[in-house]
Every structure is written in C-alpha cells, then in structure tokens.
C-alpha atoms as a PDB file:
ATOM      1  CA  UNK A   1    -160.839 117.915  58.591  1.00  0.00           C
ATOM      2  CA  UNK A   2    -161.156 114.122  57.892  1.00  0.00           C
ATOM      3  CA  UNK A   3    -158.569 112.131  57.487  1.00  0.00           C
ATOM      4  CA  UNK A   4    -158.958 109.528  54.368  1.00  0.00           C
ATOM      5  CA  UNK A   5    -157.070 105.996  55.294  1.00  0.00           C
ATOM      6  CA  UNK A   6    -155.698 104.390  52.154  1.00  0.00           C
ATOM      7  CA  UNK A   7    -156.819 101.604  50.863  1.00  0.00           C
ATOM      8  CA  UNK A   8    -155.968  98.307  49.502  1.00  0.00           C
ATOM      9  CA  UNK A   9    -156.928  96.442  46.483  1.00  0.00           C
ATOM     10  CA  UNK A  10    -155.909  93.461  44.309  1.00  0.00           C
ATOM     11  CA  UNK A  11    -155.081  94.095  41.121  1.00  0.00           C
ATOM     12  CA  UNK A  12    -154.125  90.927  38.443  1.00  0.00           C
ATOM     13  CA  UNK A  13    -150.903  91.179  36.668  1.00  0.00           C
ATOM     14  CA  UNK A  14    -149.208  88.775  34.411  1.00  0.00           C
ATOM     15  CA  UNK A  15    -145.999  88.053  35.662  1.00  0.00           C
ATOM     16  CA  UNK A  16    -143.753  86.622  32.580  1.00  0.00           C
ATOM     17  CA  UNK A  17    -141.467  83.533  34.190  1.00  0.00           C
ATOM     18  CA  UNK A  18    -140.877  80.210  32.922  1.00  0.00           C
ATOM     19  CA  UNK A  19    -142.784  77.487  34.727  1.00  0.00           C
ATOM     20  CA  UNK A  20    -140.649  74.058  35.214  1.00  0.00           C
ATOM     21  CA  UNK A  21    -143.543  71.212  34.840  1.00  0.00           C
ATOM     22  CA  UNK A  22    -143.420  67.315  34.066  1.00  0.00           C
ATOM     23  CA  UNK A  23    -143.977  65.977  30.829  1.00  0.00           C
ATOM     24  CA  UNK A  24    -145.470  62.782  29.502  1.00  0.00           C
ATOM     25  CA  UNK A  25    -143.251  60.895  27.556  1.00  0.00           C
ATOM     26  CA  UNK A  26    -146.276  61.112  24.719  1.00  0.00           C
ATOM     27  CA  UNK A  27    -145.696  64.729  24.708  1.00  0.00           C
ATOM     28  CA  UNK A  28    -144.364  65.825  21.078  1.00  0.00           C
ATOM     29  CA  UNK A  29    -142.562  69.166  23.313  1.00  0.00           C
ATOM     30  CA  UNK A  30    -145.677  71.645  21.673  1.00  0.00           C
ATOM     31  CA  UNK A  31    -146.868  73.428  24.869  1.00  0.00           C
ATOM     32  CA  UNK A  32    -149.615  75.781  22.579  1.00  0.00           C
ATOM     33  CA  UNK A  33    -147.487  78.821  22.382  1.00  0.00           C
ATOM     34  CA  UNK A  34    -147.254  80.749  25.462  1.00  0.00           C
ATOM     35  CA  UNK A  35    -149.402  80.385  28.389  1.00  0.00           C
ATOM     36  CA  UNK A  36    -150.176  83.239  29.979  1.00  0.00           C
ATOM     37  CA  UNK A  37    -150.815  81.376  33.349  1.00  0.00           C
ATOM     38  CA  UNK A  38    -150.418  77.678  34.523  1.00  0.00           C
ATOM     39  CA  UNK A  39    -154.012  77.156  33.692  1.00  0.00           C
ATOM     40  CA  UNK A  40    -153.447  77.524  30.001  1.00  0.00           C
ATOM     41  CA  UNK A  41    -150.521  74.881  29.727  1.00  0.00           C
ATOM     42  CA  UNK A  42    -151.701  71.836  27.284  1.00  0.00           C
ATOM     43  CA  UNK A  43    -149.325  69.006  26.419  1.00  0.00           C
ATOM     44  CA  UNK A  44    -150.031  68.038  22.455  1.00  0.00           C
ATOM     45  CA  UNK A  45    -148.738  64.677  21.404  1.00  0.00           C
ATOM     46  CA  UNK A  46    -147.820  64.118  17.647  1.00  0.00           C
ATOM     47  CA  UNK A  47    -150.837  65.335  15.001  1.00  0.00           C
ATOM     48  CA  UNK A  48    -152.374  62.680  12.833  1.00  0.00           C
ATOM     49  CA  UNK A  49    -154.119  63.797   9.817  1.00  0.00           C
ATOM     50  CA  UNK A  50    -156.995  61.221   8.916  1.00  0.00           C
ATOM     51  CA  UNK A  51    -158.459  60.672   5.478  1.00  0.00           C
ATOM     52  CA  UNK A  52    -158.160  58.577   2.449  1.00  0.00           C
ATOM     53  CA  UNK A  53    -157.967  59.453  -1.208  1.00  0.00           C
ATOM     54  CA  UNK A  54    -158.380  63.201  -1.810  1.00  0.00           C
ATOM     55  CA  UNK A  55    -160.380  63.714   1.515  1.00  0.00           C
ATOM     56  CA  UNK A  56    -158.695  65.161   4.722  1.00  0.00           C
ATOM     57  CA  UNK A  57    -161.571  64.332   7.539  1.00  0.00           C
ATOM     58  CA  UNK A  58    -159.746  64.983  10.590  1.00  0.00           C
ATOM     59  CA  UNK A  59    -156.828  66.095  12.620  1.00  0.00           C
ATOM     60  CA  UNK A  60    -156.283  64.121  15.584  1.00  0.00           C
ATOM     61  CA  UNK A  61    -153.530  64.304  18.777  1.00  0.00           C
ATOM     62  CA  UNK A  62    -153.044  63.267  22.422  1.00  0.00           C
ATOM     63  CA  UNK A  63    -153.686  66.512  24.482  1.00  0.00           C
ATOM     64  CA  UNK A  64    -153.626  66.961  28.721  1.00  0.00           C
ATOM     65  CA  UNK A  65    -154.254  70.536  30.303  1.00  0.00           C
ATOM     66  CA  UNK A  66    -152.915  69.189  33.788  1.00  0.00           C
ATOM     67  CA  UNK A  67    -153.513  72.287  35.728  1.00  0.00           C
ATOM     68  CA  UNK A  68    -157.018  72.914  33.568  1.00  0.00           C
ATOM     69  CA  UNK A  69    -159.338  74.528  36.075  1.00  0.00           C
ATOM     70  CA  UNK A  70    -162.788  74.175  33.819  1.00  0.00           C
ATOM     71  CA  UNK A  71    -161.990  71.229  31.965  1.00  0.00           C
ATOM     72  CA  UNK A  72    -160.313  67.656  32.629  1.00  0.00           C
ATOM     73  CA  UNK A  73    -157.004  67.258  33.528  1.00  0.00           C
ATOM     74  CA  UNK A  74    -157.345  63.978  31.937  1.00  0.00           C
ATOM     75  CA  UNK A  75    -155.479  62.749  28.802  1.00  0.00           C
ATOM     76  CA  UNK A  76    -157.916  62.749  25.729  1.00  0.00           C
ATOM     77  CA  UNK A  77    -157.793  62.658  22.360  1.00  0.00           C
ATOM     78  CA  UNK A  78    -158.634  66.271  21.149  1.00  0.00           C
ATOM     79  CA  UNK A  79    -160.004  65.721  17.083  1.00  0.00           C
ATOM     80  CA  UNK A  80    -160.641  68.547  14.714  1.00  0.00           C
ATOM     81  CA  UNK A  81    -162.990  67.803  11.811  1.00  0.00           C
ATOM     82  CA  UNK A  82    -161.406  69.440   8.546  1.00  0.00           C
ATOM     83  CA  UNK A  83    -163.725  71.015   5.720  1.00  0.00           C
ATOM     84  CA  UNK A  84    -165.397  68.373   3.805  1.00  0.00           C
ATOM     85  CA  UNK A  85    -168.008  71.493   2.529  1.00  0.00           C
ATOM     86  CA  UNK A  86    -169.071  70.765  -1.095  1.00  0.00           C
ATOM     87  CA  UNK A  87    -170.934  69.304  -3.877  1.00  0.00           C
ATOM     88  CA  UNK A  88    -169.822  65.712  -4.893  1.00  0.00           C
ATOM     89  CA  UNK A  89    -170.500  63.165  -7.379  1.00  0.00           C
ATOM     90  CA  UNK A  90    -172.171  60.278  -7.201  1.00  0.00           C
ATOM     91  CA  UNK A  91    -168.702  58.643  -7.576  1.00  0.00           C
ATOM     92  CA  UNK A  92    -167.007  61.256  -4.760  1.00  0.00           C
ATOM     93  CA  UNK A  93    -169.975  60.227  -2.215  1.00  0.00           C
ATOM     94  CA  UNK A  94    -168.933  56.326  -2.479  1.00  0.00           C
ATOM     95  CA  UNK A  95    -165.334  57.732  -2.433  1.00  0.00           C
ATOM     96  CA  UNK A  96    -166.052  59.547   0.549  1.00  0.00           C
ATOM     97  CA  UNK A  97    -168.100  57.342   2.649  1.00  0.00           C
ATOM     98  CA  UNK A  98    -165.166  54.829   1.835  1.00  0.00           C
ATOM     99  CA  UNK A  99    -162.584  57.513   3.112  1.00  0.00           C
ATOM    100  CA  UNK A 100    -164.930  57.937   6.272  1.00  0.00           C
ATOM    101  CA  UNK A 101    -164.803  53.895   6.973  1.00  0.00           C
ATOM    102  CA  UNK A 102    -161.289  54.258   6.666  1.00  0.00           C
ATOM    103  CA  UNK A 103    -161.271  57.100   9.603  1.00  0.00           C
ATOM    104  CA  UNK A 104    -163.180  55.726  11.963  1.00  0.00           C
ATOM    105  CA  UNK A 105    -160.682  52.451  12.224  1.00  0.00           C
ATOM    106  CA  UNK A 106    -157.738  55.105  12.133  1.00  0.00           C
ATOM    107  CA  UNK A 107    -159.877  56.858  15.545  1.00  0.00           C
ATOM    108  CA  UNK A 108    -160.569  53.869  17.164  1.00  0.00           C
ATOM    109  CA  UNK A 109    -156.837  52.870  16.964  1.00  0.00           C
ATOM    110  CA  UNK A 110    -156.120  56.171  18.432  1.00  0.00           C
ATOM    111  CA  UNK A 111    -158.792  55.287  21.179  1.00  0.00           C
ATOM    112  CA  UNK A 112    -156.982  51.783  21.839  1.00  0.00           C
ATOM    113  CA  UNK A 113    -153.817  53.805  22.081  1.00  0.00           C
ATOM    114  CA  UNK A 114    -155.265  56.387  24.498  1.00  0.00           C
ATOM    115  CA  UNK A 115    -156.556  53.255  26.434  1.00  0.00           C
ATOM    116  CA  UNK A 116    -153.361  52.229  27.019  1.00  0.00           C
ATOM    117  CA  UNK A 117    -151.756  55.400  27.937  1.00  0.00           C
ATOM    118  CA  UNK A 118    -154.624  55.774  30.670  1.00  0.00           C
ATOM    119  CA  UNK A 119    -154.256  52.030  32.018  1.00  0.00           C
ATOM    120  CA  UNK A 120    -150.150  52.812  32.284  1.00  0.00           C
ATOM    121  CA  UNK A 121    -151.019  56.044  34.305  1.00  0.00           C
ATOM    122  CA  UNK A 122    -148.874  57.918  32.096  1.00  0.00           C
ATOM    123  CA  UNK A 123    -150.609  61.312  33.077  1.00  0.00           C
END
C-alpha cells in the first residue's frame, strides 16, 4: 500500500486588522473606504470642484497611494472630468470655453500647490 505524504499549499486570506500608517498633514482623513490590503490605502486631500457659470468641468484633489505596488507612490493631483455631454448654443459655447479658461488657471494653481508640497517633501 502507498503511503500519500500531505501536502502544503498557500492559500490568500484577508485578514481584517487596522493598519497604523503616517499621514500627510494635506490629508483631508478620507482613506477610500476600506482597504482590503496595504496596497489599496490612498490618502485624498480636500475635493475641489472646478467650473464657472452653470458648468461643473472637473473634480480635483491631492491623492498618494504610499504603499501602491503598480502605480506611484508619489503625491499627484488625481482630476476627474465631470459630464459636459450636450448640445449648446452659440451663446453656451462662448460661455463654456470661458468656464474652461477659468479651469485651467484653477489646475495650474493646484499644480503650483502640488509643487510646493513635493519641494517640502511632505510625502
């Protein structure tokens, strides 16, 4: 008769603990919810919505993933473009064109802020 050895394998399991990390004092205390590992931790700094008039263009906020395996660990400035979808006016297109001036000096303030940040080393 033949004796079968056992054997071993490694099996993943998500062990539920809380995880005691430093934060950046441009860190608004959102951590994304709940990370399921240390990977998935992302420090959000406070949420600017850009636009002028009636338009909402963009969503903009400091973000860091420190322990980010497949991205930077960098801090960057993570910007969501909203809806802007639709059929417009002669009159709406100058509004909006005027709206999108007005966003791109609100982002590169954001990018002279996020400058600074980085120069300070406040990772």
């Amino acid at each position: 008769m033949t004796q079968h050895l056992p054997r071993t394998v490694t099996v993943p399991v998500l062990v539920t603990r809380s995880l005691e990390i430093e934060e950046p004092d441009w860190c608004a205390g959102r951590h994304g919810g709940h990370a399921e590992s240390k990977v998935d931790v992302t420090h959000y700094g406070l949420e600017h919505a850009i636009g002028a008039g009636d338009f909402n263009l963009l969503r903009a906020m400091l973000a860091q993933a420190p322990f980010a395996e497949r991205a930077t660990t960098d801090v960057v400035l993570y910007v969501e473009q909203q809806d802007l979808t639709g059929s417009y006016t002669p009159d709406e297109v100058e509004e909006l064109a005027d709206a999108l001036v007005e966003a791109a000096a609100r982002l590169r303030a954001l990018s002279r802020e996020l400058a600074a940040i980085l120069a300070r080393g406040d990772q």
